[in-house]
N, C-alpha and C. Protein backbone atom coordinates (compact mmCIF):
# COMPACT_ATOMS: atom_id res chain seq x y z
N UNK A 1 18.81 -9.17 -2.12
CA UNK A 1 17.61 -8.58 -2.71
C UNK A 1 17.82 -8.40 -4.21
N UNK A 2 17.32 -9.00 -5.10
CA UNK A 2 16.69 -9.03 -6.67
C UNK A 2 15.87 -8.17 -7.01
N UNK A 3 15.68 -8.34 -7.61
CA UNK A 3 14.40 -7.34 -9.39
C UNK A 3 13.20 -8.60 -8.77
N UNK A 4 13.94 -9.56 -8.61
CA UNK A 4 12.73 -10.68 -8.29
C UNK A 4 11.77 -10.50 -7.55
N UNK A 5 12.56 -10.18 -6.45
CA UNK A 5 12.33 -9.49 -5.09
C UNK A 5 11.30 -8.58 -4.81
N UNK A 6 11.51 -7.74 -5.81
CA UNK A 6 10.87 -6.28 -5.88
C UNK A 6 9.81 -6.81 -6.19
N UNK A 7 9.31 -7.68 -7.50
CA UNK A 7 8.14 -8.28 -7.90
C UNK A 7 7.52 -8.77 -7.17
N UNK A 8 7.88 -9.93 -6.18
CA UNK A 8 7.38 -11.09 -5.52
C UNK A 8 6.68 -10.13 -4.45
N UNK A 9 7.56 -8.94 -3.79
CA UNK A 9 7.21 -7.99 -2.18
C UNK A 9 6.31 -7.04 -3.09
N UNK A 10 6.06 -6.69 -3.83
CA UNK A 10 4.89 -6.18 -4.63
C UNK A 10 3.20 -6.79 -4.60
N UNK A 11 4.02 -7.67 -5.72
CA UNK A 11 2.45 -8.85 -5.42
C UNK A 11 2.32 -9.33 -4.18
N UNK A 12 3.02 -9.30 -3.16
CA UNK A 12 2.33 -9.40 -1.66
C UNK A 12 1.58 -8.42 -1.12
N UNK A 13 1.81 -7.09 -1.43
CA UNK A 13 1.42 -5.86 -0.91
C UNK A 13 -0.10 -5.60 -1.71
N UNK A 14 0.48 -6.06 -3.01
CA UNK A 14 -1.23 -5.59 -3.95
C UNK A 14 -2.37 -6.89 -3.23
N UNK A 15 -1.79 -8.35 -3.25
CA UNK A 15 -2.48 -9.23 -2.33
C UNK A 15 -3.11 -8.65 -1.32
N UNK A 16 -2.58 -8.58 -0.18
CA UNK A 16 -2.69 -7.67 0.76
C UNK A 16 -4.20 -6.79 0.69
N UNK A 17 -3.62 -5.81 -0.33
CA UNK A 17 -4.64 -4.86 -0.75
C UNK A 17 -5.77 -5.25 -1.17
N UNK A 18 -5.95 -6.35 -1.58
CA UNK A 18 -7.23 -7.12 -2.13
C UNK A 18 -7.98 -7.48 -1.38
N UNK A 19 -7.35 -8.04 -0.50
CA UNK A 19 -8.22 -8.59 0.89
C UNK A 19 -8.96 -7.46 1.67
N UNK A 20 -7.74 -6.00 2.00
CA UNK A 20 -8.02 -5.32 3.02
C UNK A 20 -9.29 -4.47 2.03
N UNK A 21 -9.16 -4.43 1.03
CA UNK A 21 -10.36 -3.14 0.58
C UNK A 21 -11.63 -4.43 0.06
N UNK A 22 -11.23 -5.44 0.76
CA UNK A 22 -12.80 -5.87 0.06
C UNK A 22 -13.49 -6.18 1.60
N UNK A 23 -12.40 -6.47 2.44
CA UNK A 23 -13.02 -6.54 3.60
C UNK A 23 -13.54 -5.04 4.14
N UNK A 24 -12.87 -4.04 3.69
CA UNK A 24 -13.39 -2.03 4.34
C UNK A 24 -14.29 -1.71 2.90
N UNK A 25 -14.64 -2.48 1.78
CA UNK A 25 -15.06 -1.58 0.67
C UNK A 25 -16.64 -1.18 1.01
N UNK A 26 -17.33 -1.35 1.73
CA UNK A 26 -18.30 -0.30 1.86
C UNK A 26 -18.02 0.84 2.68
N UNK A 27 -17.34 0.50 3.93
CA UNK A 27 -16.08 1.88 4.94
C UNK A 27 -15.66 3.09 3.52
N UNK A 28 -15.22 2.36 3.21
CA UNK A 28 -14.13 2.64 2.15
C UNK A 28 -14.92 3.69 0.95
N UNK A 29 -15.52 2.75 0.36
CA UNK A 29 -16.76 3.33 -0.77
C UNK A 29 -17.48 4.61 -0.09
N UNK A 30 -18.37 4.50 1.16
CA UNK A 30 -18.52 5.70 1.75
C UNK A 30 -17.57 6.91 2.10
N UNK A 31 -16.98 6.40 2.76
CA UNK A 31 -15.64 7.26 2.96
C UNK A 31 -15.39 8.02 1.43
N UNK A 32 -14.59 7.58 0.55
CA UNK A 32 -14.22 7.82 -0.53
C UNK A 32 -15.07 8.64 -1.35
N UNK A 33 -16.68 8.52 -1.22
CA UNK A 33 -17.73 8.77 -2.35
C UNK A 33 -17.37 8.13 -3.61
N UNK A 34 -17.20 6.79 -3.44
CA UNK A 34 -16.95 6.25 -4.54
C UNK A 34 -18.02 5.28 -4.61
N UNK A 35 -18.64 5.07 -5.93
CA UNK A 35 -20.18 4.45 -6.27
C UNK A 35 -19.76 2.89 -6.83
N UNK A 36 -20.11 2.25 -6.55
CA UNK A 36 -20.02 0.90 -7.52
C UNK A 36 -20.70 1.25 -8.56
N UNK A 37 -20.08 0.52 -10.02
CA UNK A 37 -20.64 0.14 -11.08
C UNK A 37 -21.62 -0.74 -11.19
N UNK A 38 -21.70 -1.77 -12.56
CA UNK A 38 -22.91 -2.17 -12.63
C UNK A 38 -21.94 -3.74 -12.08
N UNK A 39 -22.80 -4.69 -11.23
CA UNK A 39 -22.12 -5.89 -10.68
C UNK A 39 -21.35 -5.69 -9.53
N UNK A 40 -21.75 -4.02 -8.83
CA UNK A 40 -21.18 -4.03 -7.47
C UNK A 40 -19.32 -3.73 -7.70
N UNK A 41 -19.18 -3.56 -9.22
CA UNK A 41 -17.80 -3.56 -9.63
C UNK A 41 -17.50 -1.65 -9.78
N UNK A 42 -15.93 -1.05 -9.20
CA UNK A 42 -15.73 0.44 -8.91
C UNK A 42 -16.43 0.44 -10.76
N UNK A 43 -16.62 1.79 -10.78
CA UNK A 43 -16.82 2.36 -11.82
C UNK A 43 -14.93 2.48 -12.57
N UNK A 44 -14.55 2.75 -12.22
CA UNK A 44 -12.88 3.09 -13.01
C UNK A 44 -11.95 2.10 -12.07
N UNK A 45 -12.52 0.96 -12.09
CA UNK A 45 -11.48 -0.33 -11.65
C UNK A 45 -10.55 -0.58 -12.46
N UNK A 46 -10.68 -1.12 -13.61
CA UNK A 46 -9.81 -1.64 -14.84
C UNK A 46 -8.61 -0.62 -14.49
N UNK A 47 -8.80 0.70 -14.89
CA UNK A 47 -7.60 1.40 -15.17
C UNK A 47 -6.52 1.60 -13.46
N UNK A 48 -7.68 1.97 -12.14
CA UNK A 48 -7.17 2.11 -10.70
C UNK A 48 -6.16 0.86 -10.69
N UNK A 49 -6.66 -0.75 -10.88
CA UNK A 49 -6.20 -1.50 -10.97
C UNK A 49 -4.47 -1.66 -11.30
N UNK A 50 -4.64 -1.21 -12.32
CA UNK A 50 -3.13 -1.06 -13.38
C UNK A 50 -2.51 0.02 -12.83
N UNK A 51 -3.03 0.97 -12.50
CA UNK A 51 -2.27 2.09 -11.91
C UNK A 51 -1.37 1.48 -10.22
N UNK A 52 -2.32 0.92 -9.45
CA UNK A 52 -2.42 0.61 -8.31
C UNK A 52 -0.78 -0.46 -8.16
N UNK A 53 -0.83 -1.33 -9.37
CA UNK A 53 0.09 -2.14 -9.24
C UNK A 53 1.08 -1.70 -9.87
N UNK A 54 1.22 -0.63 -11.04
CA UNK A 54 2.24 0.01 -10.86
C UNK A 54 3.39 0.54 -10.18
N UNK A 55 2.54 1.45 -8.86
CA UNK A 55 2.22 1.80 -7.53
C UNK A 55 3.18 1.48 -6.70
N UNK A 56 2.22 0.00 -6.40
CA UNK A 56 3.08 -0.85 -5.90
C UNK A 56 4.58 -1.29 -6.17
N UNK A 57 4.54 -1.46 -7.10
CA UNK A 57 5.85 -1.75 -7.65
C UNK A 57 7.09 -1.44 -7.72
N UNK A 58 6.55 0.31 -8.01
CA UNK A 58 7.58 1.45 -7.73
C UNK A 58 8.09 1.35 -5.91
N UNK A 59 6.87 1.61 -5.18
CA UNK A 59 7.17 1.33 -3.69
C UNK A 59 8.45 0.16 -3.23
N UNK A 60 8.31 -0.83 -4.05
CA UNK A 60 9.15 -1.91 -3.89
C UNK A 60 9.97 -1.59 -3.89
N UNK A 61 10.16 -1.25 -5.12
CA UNK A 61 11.55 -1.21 -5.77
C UNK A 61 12.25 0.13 -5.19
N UNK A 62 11.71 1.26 -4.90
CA UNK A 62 12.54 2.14 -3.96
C UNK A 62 12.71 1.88 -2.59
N UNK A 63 11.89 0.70 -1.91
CA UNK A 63 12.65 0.06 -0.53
C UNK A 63 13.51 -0.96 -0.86
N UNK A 64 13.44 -1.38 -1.72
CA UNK A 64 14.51 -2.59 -2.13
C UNK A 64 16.11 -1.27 -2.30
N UNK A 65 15.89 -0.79 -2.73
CA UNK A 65 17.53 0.89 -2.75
C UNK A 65 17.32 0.86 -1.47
N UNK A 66 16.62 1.27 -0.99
CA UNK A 66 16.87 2.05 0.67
C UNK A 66 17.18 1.02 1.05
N UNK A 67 16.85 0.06 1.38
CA UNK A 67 17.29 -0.97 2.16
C UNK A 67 18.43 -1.89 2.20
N UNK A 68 18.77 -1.76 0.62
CA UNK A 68 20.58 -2.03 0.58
C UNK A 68 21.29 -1.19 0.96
N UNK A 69 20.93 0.02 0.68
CA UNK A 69 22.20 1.33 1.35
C UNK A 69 22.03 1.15 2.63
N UNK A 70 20.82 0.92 3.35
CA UNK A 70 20.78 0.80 4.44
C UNK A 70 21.38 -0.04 5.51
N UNK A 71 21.40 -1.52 4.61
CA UNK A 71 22.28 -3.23 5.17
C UNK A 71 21.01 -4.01 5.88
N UNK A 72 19.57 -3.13 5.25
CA UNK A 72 18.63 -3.74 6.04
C UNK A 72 18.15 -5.49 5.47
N UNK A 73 18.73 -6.64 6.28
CA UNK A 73 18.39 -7.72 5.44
C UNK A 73 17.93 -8.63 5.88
N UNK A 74 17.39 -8.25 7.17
CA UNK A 74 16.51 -9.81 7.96
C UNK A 74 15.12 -9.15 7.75
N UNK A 75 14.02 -10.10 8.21
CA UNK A 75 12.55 -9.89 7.69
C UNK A 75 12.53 -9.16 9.01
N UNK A 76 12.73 -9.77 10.18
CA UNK A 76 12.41 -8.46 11.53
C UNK A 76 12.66 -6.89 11.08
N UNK A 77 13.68 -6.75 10.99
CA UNK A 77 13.76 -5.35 10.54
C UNK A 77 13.60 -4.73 9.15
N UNK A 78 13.19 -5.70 8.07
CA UNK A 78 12.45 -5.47 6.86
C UNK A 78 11.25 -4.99 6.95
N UNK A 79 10.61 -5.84 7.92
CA UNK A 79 8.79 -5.63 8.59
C UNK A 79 8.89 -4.59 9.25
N UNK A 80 9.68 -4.19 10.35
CA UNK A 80 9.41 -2.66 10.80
C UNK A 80 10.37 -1.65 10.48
N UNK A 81 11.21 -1.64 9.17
CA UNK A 81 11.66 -0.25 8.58
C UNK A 81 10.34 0.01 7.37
N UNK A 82 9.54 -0.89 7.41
CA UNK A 82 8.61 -1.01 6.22
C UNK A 82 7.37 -0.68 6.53
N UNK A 83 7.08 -0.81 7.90
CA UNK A 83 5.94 -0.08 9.06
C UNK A 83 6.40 1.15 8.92
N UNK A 84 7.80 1.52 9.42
CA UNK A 84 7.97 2.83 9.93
C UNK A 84 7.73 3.63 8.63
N UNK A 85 7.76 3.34 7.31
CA UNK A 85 7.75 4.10 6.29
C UNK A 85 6.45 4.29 6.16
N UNK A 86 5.69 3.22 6.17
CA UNK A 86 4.24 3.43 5.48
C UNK A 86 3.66 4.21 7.06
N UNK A 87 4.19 4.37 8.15
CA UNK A 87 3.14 5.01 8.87
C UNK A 87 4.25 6.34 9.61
N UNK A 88 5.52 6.82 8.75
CA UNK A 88 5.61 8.06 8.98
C UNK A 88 6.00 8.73 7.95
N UNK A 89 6.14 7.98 6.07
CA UNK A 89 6.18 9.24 5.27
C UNK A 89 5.01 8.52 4.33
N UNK A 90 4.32 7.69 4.33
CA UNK A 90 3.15 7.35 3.15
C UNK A 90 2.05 7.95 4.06
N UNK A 91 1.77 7.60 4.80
CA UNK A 91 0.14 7.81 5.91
C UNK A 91 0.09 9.09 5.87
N UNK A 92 0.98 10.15 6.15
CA UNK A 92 0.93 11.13 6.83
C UNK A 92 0.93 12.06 5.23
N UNK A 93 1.26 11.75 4.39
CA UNK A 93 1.10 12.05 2.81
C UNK A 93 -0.87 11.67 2.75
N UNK A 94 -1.33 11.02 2.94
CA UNK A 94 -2.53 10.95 2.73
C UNK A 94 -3.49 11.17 3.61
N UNK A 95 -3.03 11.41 4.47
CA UNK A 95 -3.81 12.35 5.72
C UNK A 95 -3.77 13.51 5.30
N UNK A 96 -2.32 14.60 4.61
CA UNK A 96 -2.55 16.25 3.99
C UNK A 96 -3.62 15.71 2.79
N UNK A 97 -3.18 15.05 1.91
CA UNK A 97 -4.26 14.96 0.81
C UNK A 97 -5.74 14.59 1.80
N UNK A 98 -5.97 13.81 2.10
CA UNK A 98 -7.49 13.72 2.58
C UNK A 98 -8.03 15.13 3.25
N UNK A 99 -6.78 15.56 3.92
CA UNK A 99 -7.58 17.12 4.85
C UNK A 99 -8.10 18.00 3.63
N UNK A 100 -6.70 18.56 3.03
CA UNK A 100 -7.42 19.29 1.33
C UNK A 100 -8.11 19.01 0.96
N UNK A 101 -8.71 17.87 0.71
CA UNK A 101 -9.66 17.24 -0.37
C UNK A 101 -11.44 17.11 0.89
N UNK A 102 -10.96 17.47 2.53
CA UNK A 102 -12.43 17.26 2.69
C UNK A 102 -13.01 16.35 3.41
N UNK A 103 -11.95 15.31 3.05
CA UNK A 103 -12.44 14.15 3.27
C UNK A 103 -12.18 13.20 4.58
N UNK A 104 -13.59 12.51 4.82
CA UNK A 104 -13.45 11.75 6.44
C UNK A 104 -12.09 11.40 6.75
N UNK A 105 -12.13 11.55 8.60
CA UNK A 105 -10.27 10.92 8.67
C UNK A 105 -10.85 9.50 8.63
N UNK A 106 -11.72 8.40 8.75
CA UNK A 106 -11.85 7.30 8.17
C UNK A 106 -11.45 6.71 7.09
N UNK A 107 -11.48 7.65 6.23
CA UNK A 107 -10.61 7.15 4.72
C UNK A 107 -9.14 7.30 4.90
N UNK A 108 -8.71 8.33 5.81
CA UNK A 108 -7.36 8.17 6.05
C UNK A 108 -6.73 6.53 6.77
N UNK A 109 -7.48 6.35 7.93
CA UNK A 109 -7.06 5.37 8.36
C UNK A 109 -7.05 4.12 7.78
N UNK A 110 -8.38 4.37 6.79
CA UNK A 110 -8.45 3.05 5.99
C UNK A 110 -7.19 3.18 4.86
N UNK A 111 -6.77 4.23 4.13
CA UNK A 111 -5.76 4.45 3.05
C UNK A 111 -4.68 3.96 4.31
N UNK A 112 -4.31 4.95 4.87
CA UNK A 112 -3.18 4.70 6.09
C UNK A 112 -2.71 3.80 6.19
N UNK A 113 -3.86 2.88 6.59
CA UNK A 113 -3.84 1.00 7.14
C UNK A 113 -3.30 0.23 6.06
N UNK A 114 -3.52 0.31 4.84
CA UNK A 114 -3.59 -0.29 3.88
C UNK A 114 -1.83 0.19 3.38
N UNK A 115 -1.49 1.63 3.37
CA UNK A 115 0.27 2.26 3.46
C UNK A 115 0.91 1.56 3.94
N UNK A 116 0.69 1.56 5.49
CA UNK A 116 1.29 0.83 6.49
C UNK A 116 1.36 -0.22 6.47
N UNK A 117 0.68 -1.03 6.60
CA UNK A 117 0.90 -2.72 6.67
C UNK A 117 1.20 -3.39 5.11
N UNK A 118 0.99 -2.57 4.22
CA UNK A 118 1.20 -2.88 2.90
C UNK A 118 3.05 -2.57 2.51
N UNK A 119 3.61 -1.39 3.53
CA UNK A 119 5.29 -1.46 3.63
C UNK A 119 5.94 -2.37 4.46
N UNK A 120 5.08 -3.15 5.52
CA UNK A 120 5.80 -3.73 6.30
C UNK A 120 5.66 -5.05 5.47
N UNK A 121 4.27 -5.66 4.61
CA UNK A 121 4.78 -6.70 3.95
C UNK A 121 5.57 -6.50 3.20
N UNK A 122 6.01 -5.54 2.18
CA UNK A 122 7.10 -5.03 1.45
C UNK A 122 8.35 -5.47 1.81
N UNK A 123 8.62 -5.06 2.91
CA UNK A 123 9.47 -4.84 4.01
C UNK A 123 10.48 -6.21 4.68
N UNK A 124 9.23 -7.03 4.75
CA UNK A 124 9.87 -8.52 4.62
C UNK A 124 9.71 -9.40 4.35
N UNK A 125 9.34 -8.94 2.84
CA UNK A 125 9.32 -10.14 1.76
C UNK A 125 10.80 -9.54 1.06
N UNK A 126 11.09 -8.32 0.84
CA UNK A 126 12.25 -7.80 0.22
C UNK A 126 13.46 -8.90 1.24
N UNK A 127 13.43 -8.81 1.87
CA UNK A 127 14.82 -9.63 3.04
C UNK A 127 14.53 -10.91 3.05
N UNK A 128 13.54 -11.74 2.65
CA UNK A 128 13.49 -13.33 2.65
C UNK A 128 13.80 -13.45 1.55
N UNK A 129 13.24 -13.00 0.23
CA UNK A 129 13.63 -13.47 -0.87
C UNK A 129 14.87 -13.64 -1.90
């Protein structure tokens, strides 16, 4: 596992993310109370954007550590130490934030979904590459 690594299992995860919120973005948009701009485009995309892949990045790169201390290095168990993260310490982080904040458990599952399957691609793209 590389710096490369970290990049490449990143841009899979933000990929990922592209697909899954355009396929839930009206779920999502309701859920959220978040309004489209003008062209059907978020109102504060540009900046979510940059933040988002930041985000991502960081995520990588702290399973890329865990997962060397760990000896985790085939994609089988890259893909589900990378499940187990995003759906027992990321999901469950945005399930307390969504309860505080109010908000539908629909947006959880949709954030959740997007945690979860977004660590397991993490997960084993970090061990192929």
């Amino acid at each position: 596992m590389t710096y490369l690594s970290v990049i490449i299992a990143a841009a899979g995860a933000y990929a990922f993310g592209a697909v899954w919120y355009m396929a839930l973005a009206k779920p999502w948009m309701a859920a959220a109370g978040v309004e489209a701009g003008e062209g059907s485009r978020l109102q504060n995309g540009g900046k979510a954007y940059v933040i988002s892949l930041i985000c991502v990045i960081l995520v990588a790169g702290m399973m890329r550590h865990a997962f060397a201390q760990a000896g985790i290095a085939n994609p089988a168990k890259g893909a589900l130490s990378g499940l187990g993260l995003g759906l027992f310490v990321a999901s469950p982080w945005i399930a307390t934030n969504n309860a505080f904040e109010g908000k539908p458990f629909s947006l959880t599952l949709i954030n959740g979904g997007y945690a979860t399957i977004g660590c397991a691609i993490i997960g084993a793209i970090l061990t192929v590459v």
